[in-house]
PDB file of N, CA and C in Angstrom:
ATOM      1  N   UNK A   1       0.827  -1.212   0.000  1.00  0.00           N
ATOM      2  CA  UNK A   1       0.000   0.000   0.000  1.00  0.00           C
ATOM      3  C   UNK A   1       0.865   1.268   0.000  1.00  0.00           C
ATOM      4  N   UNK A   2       2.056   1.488   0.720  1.00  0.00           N
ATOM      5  CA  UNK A   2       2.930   2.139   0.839  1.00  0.00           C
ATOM      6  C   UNK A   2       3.283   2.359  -1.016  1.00  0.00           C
ATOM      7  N   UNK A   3       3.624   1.505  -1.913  1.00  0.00           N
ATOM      8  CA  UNK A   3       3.845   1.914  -3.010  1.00  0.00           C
ATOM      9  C   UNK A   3       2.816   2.533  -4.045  1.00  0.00           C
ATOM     10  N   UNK A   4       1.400   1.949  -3.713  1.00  0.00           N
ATOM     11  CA  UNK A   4       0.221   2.833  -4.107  1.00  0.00           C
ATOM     12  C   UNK A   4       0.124   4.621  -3.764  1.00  0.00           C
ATOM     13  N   UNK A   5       0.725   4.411  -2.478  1.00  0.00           N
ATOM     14  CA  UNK A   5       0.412   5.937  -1.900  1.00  0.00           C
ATOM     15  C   UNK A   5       1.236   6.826  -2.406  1.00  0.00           C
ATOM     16  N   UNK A   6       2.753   6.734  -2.269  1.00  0.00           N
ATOM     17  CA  UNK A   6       3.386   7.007  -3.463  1.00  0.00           C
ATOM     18  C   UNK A   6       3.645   7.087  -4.900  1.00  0.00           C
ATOM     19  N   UNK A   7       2.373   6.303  -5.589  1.00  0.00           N
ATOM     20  CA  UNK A   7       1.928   6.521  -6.993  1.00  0.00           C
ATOM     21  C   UNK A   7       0.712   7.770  -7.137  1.00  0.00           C
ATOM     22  N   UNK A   8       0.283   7.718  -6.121  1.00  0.00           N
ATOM     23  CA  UNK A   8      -0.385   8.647  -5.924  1.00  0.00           C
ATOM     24  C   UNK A   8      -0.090   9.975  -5.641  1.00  0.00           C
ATOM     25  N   UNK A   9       0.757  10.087  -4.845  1.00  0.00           N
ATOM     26  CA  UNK A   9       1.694  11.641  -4.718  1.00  0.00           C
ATOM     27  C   UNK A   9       2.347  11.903  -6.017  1.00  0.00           C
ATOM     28  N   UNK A  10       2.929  11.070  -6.607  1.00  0.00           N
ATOM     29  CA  UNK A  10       3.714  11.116  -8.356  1.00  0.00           C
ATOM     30  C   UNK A  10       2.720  11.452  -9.168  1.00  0.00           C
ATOM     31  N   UNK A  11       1.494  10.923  -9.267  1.00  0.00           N
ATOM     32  CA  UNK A  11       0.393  11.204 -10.296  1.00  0.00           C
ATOM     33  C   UNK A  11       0.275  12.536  -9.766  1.00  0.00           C
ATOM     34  N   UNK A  12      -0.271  13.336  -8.567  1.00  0.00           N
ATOM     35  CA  UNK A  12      -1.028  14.176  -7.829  1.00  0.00           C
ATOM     36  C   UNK A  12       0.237  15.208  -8.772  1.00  0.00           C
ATOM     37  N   UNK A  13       1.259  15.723  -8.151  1.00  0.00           N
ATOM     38  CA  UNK A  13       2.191  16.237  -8.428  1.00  0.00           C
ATOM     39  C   UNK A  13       2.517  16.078 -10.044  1.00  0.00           C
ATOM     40  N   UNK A  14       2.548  15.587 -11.103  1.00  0.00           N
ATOM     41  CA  UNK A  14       2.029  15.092 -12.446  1.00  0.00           C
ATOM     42  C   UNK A  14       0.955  16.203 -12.919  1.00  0.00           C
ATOM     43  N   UNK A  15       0.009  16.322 -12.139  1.00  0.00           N
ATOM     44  CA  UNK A  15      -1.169  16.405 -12.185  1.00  0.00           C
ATOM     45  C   UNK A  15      -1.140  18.371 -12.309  1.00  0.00           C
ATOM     46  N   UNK A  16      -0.743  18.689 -10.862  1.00  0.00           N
ATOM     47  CA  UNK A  16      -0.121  19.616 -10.556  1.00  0.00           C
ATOM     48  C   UNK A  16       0.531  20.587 -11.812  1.00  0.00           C
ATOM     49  N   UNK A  17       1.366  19.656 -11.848  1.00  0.00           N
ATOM     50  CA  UNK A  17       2.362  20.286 -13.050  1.00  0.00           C
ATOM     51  C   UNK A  17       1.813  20.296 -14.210  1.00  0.00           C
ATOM     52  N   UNK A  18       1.383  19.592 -14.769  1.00  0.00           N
ATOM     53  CA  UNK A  18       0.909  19.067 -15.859  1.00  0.00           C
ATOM     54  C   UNK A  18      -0.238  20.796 -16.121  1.00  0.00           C
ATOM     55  N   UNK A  19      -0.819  21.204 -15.601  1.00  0.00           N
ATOM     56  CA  UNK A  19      -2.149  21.988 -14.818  1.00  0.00           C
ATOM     57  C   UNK A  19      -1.322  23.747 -15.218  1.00  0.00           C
ATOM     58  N   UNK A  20      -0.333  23.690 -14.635  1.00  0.00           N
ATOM     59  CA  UNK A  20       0.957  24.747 -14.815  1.00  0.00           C
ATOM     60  C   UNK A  20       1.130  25.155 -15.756  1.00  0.00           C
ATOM     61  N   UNK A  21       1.478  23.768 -16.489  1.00  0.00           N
ATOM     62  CA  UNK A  21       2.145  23.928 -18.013  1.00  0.00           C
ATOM     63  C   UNK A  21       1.059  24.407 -18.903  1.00  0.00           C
ATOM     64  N   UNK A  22      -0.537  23.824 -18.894  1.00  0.00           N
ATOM     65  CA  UNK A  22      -1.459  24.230 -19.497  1.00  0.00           C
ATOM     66  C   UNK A  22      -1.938  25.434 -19.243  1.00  0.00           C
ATOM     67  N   UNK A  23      -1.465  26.406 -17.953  1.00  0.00           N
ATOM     68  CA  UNK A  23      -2.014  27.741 -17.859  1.00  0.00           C
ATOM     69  C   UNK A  23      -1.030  28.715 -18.326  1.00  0.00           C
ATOM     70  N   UNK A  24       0.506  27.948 -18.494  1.00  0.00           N
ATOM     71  CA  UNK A  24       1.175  28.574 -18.872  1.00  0.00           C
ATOM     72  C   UNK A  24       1.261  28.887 -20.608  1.00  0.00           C
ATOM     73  N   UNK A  25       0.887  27.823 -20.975  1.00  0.00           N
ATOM     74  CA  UNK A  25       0.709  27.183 -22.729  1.00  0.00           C
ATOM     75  C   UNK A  25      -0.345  28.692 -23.134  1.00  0.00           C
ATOM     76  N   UNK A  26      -1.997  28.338 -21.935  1.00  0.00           N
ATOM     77  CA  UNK A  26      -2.489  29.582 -22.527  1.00  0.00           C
ATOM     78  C   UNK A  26      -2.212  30.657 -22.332  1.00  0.00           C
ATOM     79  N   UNK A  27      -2.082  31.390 -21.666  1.00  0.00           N
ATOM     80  CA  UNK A  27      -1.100  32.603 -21.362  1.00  0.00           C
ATOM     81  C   UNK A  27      -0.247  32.758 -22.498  1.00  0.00           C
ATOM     82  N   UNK A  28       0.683  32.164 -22.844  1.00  0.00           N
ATOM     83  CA  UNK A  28       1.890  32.269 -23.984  1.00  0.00           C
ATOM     84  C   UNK A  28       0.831  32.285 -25.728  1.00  0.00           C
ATOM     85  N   UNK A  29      -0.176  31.468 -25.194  1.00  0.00           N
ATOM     86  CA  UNK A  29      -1.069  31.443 -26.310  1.00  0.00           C
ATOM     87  C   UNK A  29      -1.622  32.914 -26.791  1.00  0.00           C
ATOM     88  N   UNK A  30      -2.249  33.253 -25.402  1.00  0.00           N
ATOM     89  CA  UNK A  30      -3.440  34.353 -26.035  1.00  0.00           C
ATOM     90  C   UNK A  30      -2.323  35.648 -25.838  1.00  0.00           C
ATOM     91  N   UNK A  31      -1.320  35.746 -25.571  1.00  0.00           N
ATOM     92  CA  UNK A  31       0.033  36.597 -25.510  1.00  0.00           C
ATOM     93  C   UNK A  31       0.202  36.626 -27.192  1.00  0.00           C
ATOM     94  N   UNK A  32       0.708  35.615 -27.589  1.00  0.00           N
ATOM     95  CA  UNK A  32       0.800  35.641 -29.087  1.00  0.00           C
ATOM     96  C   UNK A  32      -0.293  35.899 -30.204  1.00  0.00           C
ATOM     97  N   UNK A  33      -1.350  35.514 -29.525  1.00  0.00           N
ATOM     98  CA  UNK A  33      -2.188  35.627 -30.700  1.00  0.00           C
ATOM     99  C   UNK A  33      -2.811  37.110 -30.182  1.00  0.00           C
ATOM    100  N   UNK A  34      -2.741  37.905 -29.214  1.00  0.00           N
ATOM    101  CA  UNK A  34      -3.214  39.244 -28.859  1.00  0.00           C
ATOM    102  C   UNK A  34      -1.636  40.190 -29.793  1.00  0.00           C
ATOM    103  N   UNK A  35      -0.524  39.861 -29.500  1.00  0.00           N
ATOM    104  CA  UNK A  35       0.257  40.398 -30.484  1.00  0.00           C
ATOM    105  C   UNK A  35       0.308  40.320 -31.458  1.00  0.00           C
ATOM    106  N   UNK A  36      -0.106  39.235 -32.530  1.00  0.00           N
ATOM    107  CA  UNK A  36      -0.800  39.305 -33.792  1.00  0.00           C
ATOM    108  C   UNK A  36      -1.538  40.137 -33.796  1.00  0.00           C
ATOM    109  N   UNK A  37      -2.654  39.820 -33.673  1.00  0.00           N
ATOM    110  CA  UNK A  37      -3.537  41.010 -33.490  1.00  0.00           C
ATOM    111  C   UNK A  37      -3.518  42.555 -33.295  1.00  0.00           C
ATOM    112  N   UNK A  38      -2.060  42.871 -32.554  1.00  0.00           N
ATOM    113  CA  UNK A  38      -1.811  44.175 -32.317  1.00  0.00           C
ATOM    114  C   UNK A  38      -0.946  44.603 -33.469  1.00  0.00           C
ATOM    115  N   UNK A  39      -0.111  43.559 -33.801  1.00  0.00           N
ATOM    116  CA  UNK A  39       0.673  43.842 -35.185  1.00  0.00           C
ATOM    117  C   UNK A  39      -0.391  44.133 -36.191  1.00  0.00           C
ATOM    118  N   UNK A  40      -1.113  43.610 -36.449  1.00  0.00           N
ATOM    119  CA  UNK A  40      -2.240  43.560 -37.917  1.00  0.00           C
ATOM    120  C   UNK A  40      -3.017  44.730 -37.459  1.00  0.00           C
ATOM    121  N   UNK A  41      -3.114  45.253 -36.389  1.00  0.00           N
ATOM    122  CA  UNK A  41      -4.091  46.175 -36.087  1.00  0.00           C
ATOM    123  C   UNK A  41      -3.169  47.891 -36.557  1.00  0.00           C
ATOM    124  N   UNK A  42      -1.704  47.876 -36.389  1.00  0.00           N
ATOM    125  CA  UNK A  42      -0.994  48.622 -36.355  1.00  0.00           C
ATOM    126  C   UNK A  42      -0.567  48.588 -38.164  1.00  0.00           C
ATOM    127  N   UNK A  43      -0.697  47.625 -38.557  1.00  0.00           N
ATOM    128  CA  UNK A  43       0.002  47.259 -39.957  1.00  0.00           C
ATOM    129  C   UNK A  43      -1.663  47.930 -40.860  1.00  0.00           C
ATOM    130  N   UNK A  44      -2.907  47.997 -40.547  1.00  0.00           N
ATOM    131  CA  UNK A  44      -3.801  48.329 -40.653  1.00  0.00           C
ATOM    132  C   UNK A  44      -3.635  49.916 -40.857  1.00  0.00           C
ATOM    133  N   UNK A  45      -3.191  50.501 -39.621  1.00  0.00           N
ATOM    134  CA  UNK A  45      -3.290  51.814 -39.421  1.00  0.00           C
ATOM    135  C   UNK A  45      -2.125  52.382 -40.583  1.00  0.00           C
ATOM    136  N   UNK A  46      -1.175  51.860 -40.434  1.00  0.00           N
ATOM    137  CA  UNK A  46       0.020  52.330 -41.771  1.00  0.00           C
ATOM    138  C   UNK A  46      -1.017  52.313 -42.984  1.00  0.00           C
ATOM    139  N   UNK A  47      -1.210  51.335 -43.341  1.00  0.00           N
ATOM    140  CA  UNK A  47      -1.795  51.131 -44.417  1.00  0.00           C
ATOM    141  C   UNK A  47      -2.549  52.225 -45.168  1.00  0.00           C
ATOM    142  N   UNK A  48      -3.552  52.093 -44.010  1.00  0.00           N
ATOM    143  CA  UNK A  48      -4.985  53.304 -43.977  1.00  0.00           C
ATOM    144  C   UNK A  48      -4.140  54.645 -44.684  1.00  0.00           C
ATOM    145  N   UNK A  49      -3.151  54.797 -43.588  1.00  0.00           N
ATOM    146  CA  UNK A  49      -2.132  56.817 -43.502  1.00  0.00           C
ATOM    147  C   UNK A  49      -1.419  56.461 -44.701  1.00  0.00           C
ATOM    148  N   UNK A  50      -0.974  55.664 -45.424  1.00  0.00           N
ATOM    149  CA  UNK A  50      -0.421  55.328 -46.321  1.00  0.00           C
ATOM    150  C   UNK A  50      -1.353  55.800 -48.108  1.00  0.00           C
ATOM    151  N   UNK A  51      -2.537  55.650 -47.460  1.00  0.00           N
ATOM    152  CA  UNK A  51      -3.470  55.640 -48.806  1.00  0.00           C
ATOM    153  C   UNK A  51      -3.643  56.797 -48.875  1.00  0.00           C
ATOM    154  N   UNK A  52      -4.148  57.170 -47.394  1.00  0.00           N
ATOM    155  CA  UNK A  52      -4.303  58.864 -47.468  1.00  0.00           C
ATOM    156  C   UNK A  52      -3.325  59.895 -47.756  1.00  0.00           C
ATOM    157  N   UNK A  53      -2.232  59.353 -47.264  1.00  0.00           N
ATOM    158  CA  UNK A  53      -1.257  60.298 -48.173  1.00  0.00           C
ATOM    159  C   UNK A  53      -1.580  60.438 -49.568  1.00  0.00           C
ATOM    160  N   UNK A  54      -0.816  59.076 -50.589  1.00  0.00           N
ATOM    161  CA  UNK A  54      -0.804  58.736 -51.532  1.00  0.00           C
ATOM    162  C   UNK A  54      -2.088  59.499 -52.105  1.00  0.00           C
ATOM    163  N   UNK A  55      -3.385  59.372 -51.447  1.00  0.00           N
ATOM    164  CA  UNK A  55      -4.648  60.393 -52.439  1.00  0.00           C
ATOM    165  C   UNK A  55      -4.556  61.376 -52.251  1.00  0.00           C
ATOM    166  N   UNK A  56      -3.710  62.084 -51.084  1.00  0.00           N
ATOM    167  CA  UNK A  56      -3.723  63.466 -50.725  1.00  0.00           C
ATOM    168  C   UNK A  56      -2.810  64.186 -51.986  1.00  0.00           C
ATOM    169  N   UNK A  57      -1.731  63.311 -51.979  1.00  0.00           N
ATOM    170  CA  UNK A  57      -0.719  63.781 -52.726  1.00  0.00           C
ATOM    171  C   UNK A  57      -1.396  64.207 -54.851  1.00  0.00           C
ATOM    172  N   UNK A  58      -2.069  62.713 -54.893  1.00  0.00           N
ATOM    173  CA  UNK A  58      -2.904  62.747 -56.031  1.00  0.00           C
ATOM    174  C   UNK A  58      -3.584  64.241 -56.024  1.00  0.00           C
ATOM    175  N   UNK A  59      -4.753  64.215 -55.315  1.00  0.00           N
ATOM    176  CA  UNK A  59      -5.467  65.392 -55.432  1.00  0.00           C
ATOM    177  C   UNK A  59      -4.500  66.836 -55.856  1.00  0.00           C
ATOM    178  N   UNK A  60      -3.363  67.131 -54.738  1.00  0.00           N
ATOM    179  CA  UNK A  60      -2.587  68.296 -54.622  1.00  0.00           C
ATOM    180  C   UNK A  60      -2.396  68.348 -56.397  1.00  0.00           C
ATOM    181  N   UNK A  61      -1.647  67.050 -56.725  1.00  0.00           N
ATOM    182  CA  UNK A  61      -0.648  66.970 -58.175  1.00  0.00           C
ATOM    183  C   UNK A  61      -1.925  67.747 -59.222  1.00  0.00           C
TER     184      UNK A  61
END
C-alpha cells in the first residue's frame, strides 16, 4: 500500500504540473495571438495613412 500511496503523490504532483504547463501554454497562447492582433491592427493603421497620403498627394498633383 505504501507503493500505491506514493503513486499517488507522483500522479497528484504530475497532475499539478501538468495543470501549470497548461495555464502557462495559454497565457503564452493568447500573448501571441493578442500580439498578432496588435501587429495587424498597427500594420492596418500604416496602411490606412499610407493611402491617405498617396490620395492626398494625387489630389494636390
Amino acid at each position: 500500500s505504501a507503493i500505491f500511496a506514493l503513486l499517488g503523490l507522483v500522479l497528484q504532483k504530475l497532475l499539478k504540473m501538468n495543470r501549470a504547463w497548461d495555464s502557462l501554454g495559454d497565457a503564452f497562447h493568447g500573448w501571441v495571438i493578442d500580439g498578432l492582433g496588435d501587429t495587424k491592427h498597427i500594420w492596418r493603421i500604416i496602411v490606412v495613412e499610407e493611402k491617405a497620403k498617396v490620395e492626398k498627394e494625387e489630389k494636390d498633383f
